[in-house]
Protein backbone atom coordinates (compact mmCIF):
# COMPACT_ATOMS: atom_id res chain seq x y z
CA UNK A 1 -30.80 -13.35 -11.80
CA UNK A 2 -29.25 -13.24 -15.19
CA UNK A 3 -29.57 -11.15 -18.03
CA UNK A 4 -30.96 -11.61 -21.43
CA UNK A 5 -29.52 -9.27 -24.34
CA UNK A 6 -33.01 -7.39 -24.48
CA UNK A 7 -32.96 -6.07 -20.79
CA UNK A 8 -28.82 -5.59 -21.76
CA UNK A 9 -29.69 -2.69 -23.98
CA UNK A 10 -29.17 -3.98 -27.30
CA UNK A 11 -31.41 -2.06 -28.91
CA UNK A 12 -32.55 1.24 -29.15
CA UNK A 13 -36.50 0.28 -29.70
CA UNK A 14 -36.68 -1.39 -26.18
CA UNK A 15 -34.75 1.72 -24.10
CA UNK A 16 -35.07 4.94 -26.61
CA UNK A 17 -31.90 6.93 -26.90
CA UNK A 18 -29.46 8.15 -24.17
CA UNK A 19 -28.45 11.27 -25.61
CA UNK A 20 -25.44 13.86 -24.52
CA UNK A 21 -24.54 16.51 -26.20
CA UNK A 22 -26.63 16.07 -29.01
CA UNK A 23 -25.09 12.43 -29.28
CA UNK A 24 -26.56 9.16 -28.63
CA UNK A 25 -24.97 6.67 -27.00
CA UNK A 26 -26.62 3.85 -27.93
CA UNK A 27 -24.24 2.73 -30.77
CA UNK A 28 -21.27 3.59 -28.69
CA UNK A 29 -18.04 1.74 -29.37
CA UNK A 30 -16.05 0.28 -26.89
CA UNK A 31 -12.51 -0.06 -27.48
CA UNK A 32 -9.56 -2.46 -25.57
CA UNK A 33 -5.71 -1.66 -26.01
CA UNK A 34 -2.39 -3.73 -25.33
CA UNK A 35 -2.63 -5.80 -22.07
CA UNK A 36 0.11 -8.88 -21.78
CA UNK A 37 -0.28 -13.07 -21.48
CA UNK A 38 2.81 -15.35 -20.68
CA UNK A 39 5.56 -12.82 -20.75
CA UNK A 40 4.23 -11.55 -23.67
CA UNK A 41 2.97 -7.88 -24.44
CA UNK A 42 0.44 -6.71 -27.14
CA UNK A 43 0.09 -3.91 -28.85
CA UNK A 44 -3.60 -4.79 -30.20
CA UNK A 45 -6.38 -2.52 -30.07
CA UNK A 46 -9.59 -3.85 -30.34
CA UNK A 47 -12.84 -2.38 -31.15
CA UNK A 48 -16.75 -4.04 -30.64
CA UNK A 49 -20.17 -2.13 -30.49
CA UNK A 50 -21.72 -2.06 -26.92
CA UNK A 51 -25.56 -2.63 -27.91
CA UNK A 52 -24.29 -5.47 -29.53
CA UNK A 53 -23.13 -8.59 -28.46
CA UNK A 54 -20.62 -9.92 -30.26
CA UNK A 55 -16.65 -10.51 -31.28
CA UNK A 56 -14.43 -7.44 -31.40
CA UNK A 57 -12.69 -6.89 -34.18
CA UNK A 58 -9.34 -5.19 -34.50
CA UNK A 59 -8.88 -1.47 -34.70
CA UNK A 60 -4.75 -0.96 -35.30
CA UNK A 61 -2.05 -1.07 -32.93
CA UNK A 62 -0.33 1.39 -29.69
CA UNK A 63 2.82 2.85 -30.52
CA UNK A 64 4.31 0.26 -28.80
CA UNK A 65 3.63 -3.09 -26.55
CA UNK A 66 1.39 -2.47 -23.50
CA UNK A 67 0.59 -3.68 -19.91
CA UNK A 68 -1.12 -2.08 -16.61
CA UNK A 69 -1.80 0.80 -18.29
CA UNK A 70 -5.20 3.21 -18.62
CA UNK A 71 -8.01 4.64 -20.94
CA UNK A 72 -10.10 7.58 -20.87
CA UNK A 73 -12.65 8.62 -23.40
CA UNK A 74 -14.56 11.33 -25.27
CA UNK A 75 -16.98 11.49 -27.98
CA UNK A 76 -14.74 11.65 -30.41
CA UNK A 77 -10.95 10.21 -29.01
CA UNK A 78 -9.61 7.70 -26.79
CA UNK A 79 -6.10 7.98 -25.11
CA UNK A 80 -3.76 5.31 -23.64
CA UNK A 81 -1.27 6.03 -21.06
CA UNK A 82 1.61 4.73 -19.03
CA UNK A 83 2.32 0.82 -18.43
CA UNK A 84 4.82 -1.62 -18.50
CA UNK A 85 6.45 -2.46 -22.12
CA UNK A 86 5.52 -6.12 -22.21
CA UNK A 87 6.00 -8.17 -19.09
CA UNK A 88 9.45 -6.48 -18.65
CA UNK A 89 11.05 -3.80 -16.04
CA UNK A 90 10.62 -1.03 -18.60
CA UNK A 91 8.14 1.07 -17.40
CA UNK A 92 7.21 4.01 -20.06
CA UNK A 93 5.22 7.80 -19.56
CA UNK A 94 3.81 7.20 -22.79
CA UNK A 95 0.31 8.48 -23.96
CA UNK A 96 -1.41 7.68 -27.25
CA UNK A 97 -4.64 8.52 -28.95
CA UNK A 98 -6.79 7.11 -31.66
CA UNK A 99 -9.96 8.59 -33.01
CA UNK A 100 -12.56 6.18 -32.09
CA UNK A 101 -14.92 6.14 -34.54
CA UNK A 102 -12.46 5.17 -37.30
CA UNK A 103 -9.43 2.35 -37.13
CA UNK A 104 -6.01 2.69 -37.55
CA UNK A 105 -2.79 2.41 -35.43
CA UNK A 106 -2.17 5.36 -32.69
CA UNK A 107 -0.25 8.52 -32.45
CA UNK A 108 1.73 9.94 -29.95
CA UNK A 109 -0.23 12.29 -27.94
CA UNK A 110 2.01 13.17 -24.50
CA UNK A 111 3.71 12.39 -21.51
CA UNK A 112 2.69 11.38 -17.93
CA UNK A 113 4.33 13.60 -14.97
CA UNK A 114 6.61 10.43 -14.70
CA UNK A 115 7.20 6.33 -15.85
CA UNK A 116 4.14 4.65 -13.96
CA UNK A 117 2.40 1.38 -14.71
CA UNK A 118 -0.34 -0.53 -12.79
CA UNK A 119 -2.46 2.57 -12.30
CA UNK A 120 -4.85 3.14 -9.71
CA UNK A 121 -8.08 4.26 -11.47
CA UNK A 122 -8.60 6.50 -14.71
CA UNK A 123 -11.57 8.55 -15.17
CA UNK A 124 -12.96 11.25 -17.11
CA UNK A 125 -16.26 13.41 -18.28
CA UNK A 126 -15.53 13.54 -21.67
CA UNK A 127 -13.24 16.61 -22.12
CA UNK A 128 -10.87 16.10 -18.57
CA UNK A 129 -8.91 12.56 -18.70
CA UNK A 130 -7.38 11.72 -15.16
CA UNK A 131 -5.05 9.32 -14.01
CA UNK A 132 -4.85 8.37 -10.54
CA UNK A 133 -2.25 6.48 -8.22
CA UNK A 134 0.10 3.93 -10.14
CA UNK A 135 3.35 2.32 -9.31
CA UNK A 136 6.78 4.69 -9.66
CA UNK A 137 8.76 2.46 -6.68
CA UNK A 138 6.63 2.84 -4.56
CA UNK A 139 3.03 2.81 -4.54
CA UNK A 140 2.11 6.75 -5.54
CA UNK A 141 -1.06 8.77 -4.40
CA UNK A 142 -0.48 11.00 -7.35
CA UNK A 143 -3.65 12.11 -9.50
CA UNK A 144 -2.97 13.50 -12.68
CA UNK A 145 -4.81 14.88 -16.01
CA UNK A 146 -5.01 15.70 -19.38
CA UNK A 147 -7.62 17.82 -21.60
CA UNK A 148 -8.47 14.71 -24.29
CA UNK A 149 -9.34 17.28 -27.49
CA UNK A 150 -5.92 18.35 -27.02
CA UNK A 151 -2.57 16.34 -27.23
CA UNK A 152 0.17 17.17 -24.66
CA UNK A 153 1.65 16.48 -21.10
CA UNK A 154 0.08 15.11 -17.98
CA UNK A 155 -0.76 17.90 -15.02
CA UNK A 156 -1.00 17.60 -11.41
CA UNK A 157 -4.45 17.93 -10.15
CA UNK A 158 -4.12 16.50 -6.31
CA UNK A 159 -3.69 13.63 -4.37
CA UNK A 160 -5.08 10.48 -3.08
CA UNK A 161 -6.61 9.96 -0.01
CA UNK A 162 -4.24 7.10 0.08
CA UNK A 163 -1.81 5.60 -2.34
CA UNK A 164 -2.42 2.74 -4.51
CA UNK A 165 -1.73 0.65 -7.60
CA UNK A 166 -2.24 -2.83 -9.05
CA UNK A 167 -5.74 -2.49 -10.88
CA UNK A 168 -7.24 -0.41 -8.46
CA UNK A 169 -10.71 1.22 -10.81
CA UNK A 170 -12.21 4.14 -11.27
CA UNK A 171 -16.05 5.33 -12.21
CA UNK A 172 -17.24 8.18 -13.17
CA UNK A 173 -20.42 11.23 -13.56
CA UNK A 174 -20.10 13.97 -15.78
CA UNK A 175 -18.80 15.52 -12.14
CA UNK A 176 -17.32 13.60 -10.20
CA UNK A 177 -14.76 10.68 -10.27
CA UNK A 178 -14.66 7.84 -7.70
CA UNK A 179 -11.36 5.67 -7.07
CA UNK A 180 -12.10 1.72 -5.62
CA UNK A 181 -9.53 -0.39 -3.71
CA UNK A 182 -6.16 -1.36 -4.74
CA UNK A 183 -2.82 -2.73 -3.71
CA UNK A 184 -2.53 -3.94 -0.08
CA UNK A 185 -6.84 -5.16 -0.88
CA UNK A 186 -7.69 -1.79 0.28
CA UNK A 187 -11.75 -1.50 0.71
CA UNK A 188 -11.16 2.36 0.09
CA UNK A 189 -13.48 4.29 -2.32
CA UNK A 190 -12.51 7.84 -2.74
CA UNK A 191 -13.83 10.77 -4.99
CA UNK A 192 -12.81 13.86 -6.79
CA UNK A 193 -14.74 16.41 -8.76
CA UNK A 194 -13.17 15.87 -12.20
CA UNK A 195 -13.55 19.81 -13.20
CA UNK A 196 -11.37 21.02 -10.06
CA UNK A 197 -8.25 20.20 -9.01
CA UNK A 198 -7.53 19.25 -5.91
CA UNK A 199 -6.91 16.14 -3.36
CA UNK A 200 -9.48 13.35 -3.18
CA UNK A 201 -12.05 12.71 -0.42
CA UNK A 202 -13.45 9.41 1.74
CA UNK A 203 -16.79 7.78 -0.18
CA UNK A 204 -17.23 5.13 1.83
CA UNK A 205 -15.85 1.17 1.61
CA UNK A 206 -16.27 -1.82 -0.85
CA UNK A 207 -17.94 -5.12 0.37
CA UNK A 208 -14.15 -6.27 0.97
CA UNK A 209 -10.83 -4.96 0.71
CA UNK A 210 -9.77 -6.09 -3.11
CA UNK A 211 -7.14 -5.79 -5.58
CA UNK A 212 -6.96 -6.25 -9.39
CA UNK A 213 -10.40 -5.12 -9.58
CA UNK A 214 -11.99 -3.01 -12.52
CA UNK A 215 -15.44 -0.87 -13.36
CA UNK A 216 -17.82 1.27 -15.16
CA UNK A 217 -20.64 3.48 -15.19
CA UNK A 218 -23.14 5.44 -16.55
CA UNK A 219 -24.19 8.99 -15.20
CA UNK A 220 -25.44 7.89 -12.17
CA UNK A 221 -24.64 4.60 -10.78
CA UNK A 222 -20.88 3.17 -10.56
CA UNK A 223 -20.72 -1.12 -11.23
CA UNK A 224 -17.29 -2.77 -9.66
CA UNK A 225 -16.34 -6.38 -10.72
CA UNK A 226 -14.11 -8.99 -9.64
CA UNK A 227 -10.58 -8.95 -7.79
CA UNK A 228 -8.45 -10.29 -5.58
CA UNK A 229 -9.85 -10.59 -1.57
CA UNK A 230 -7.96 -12.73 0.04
CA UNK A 231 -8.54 -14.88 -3.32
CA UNK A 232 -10.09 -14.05 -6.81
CA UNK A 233 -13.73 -13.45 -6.84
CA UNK A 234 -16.43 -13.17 -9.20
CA UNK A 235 -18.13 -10.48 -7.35
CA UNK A 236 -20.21 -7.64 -8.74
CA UNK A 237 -20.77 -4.30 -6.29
CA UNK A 238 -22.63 -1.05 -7.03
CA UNK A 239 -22.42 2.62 -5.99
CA UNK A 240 -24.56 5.44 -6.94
CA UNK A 241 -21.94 7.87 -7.36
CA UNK A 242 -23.73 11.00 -6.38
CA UNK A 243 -23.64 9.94 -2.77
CA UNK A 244 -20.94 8.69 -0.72
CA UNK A 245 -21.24 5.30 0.92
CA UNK A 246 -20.53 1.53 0.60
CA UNK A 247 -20.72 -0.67 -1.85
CA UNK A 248 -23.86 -2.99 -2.30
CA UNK A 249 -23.75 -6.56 -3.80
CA UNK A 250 -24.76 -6.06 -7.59
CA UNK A 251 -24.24 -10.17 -8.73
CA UNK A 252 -21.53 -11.82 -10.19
CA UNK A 253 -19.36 -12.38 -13.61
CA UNK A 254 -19.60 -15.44 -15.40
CA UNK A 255 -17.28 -18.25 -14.19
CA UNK A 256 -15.56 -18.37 -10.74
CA UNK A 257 -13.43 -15.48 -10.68
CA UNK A 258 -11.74 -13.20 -12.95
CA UNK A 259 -9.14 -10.36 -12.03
CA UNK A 260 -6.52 -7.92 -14.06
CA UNK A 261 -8.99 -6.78 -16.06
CA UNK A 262 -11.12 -3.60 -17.47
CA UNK A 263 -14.68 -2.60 -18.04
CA UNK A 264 -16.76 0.26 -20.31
CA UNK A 265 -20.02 1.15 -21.18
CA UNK A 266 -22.37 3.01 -23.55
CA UNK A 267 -24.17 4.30 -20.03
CA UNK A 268 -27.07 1.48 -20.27
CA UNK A 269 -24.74 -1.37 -20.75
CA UNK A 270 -21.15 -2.07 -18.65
CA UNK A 271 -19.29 -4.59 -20.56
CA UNK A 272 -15.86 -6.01 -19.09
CA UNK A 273 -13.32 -7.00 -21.28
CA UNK A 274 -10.15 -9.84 -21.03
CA UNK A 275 -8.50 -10.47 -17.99
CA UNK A 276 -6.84 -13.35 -15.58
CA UNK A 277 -8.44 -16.16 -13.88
CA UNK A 278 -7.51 -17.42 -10.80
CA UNK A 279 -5.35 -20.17 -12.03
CA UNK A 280 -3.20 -17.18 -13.66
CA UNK A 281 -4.26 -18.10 -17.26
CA UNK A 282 -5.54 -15.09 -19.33
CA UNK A 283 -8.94 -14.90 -20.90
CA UNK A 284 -10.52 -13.33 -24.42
CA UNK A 285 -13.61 -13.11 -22.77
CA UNK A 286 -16.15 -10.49 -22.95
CA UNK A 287 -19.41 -10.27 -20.80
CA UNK A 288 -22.31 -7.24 -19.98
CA UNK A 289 -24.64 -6.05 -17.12
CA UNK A 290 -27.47 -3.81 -17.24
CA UNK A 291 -25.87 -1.21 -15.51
CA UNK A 292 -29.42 0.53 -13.42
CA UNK A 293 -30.13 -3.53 -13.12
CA UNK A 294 -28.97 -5.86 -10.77
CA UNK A 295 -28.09 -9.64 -11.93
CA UNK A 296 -25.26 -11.49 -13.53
CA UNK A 297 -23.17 -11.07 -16.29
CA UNK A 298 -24.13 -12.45 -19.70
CA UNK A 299 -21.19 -13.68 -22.29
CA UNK A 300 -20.71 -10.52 -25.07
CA UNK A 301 -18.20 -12.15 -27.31
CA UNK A 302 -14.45 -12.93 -27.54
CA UNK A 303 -11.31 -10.46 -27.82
CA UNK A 304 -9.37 -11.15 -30.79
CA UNK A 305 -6.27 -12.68 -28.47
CA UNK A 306 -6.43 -13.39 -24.96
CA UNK A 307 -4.94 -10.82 -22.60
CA UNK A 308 -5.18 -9.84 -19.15
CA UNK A 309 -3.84 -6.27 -17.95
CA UNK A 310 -5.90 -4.73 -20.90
CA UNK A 311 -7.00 -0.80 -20.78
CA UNK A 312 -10.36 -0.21 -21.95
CA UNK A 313 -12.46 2.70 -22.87
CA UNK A 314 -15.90 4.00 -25.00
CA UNK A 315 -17.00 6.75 -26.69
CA UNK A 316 -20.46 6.55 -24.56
CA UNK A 317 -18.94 5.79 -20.70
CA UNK A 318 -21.39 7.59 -17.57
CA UNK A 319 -18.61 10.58 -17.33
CA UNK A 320 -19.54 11.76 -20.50
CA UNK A 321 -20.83 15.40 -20.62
């Protein structure tokens, strides 16, 4: 069934306030970074109000031109890592932060363990960024992390129960993080517990095995969209994140099928941002889901340019603590 933008959270008086840390959520910002379109890279970042629907606007620019790369989030700062440099071999280790509650261009923050773009999941619960999986050569199963208040180098934290790359997505509690398919359509959803290091464990499977896919969350309940399964889909599948096990159908995103794309939320409303459809034409689109709902997507708003391979994160996702 589809949503309206009153059960879609868009304003305080008909939820109350999600609070954390003595923050609500509510008026969260999301924020979109780089991504690529016809052999072209961006460096855009773009900025847009979860509760309420409409156009982003830009924020500033990366350091430099941006594809397959990842977001995590706190409260107060958003960081960028890894990708390709436009549509072109040169992979970077790059990581970048902005403060998200103002606008203005990035600043170097670090360096990933090594070059990686097409990442298999990032995730985080507001102080711990991680990383996982990404493409070195080969496919890697490496998960790695950074401490977002601070700027500095990547760490090792574990491993992958298996390796993957190519838009594979990643949810998260203020606990635990859970990994979702990837290169080779894997159906594989795997978790960590974002506070301790250490190698990831089975969840359970998604409704297929899919590629290219992306998601979000709020504290309890993980939402996975789109993909590649054979062929793009427009599918929407849920998790509650607490306990392992498979996927269940959720609804599905507006139009037939999108893929190379990203998602955040304000933890009452998921919004998914840019991406590829299956004709391999890049879209500006964004759309929202209630997340504790089930239904279709509704149409947000446009991105300022039209992108695919865009990172995205919020200063209000589920992982927050």
């Amino acid at each position: 069934m589809p949503l309206n933008s009153t059960r879609g959270g868009a304003s305080a008086k008909g939820f109350g306030l999600t609070v954390f840390s003595g923050k609500s959520l509510v008026g969260a910002r999301g924020v979109t970074a780089g991504g690529t379109l016809g052999g072209t890279g961006f460096n855009e970042i773009n900025f847009f109000t979860i509760a309420t629907a409409g156009n982003a606007t830009d924020f500033g620019d990366l350091t430099n031109s941006r594809t397959a790369s990842g977001g995590v989030g706190s409260l107060t700062r958003a960081v960028f890592g890894a990708g390709s440099i436009g549509n072109t071999p040169d992979v970077t280790n790059v990581m970048d932060f902005i403060t998200i509650a103002s606008t203005g261009n990035a600043i170097d923050f670090g360096d990933f363990l090594s070059t990686t773009y097409g990442l298999g999941g990032t995730t985080c619960n507001g102080t711990r960024g991680i990383f996982g999986g990404g493409y070195i050569g080969p496919a890697t199963n490496v998960i790695q992390f950074i401490t977002i208040a601070s700027a500095g180098n990547a760490t090792d934290f574990g491993d992958l129960t298996v390796a993957t790359y190519q838009n594979a997505t990643a949810i998260s509690s203020p606990t635990r993080g859970v990994f979702a398919g990837g290169w080779n359509q894997i159906n594989v959803i795997q978790f960590i517990t974002i506070a301790s290091a250490g190698n990831a464990t089975d969840f359970g499977d998604l409704l297929s095995g899919t590629t290219r896919l992306t998601g979000t969350s709020d504290a309890t309940r993980g939402v996975i969209g789109g993909g590649i399964a054979g062929s793009a889909i427009n599918v929407i599948q849920f998790i509650t994140i607490a306990s392992a096990g498979n996927s269940i159908d959720f609804g599905d995103l507006i139009g037939t099928n999108y893929t190379n794309f990203s998602a955040t939320s304000n933890s009452l409303r998921g919004v998914f941002t840019g991406g590829r459809t299956g004709g391999g034409g890049g879209i500006n689109v964004l759309q929202f889901i209630t997340i504790q709902s089930t239904g279709n997507a509704t149409d947000f708003g446009d991105l300022t340019y039209t992108c695919y391979n865009v990172a995205s994160t919020s200063n209000g996702t589920g992982g927050l603590n």
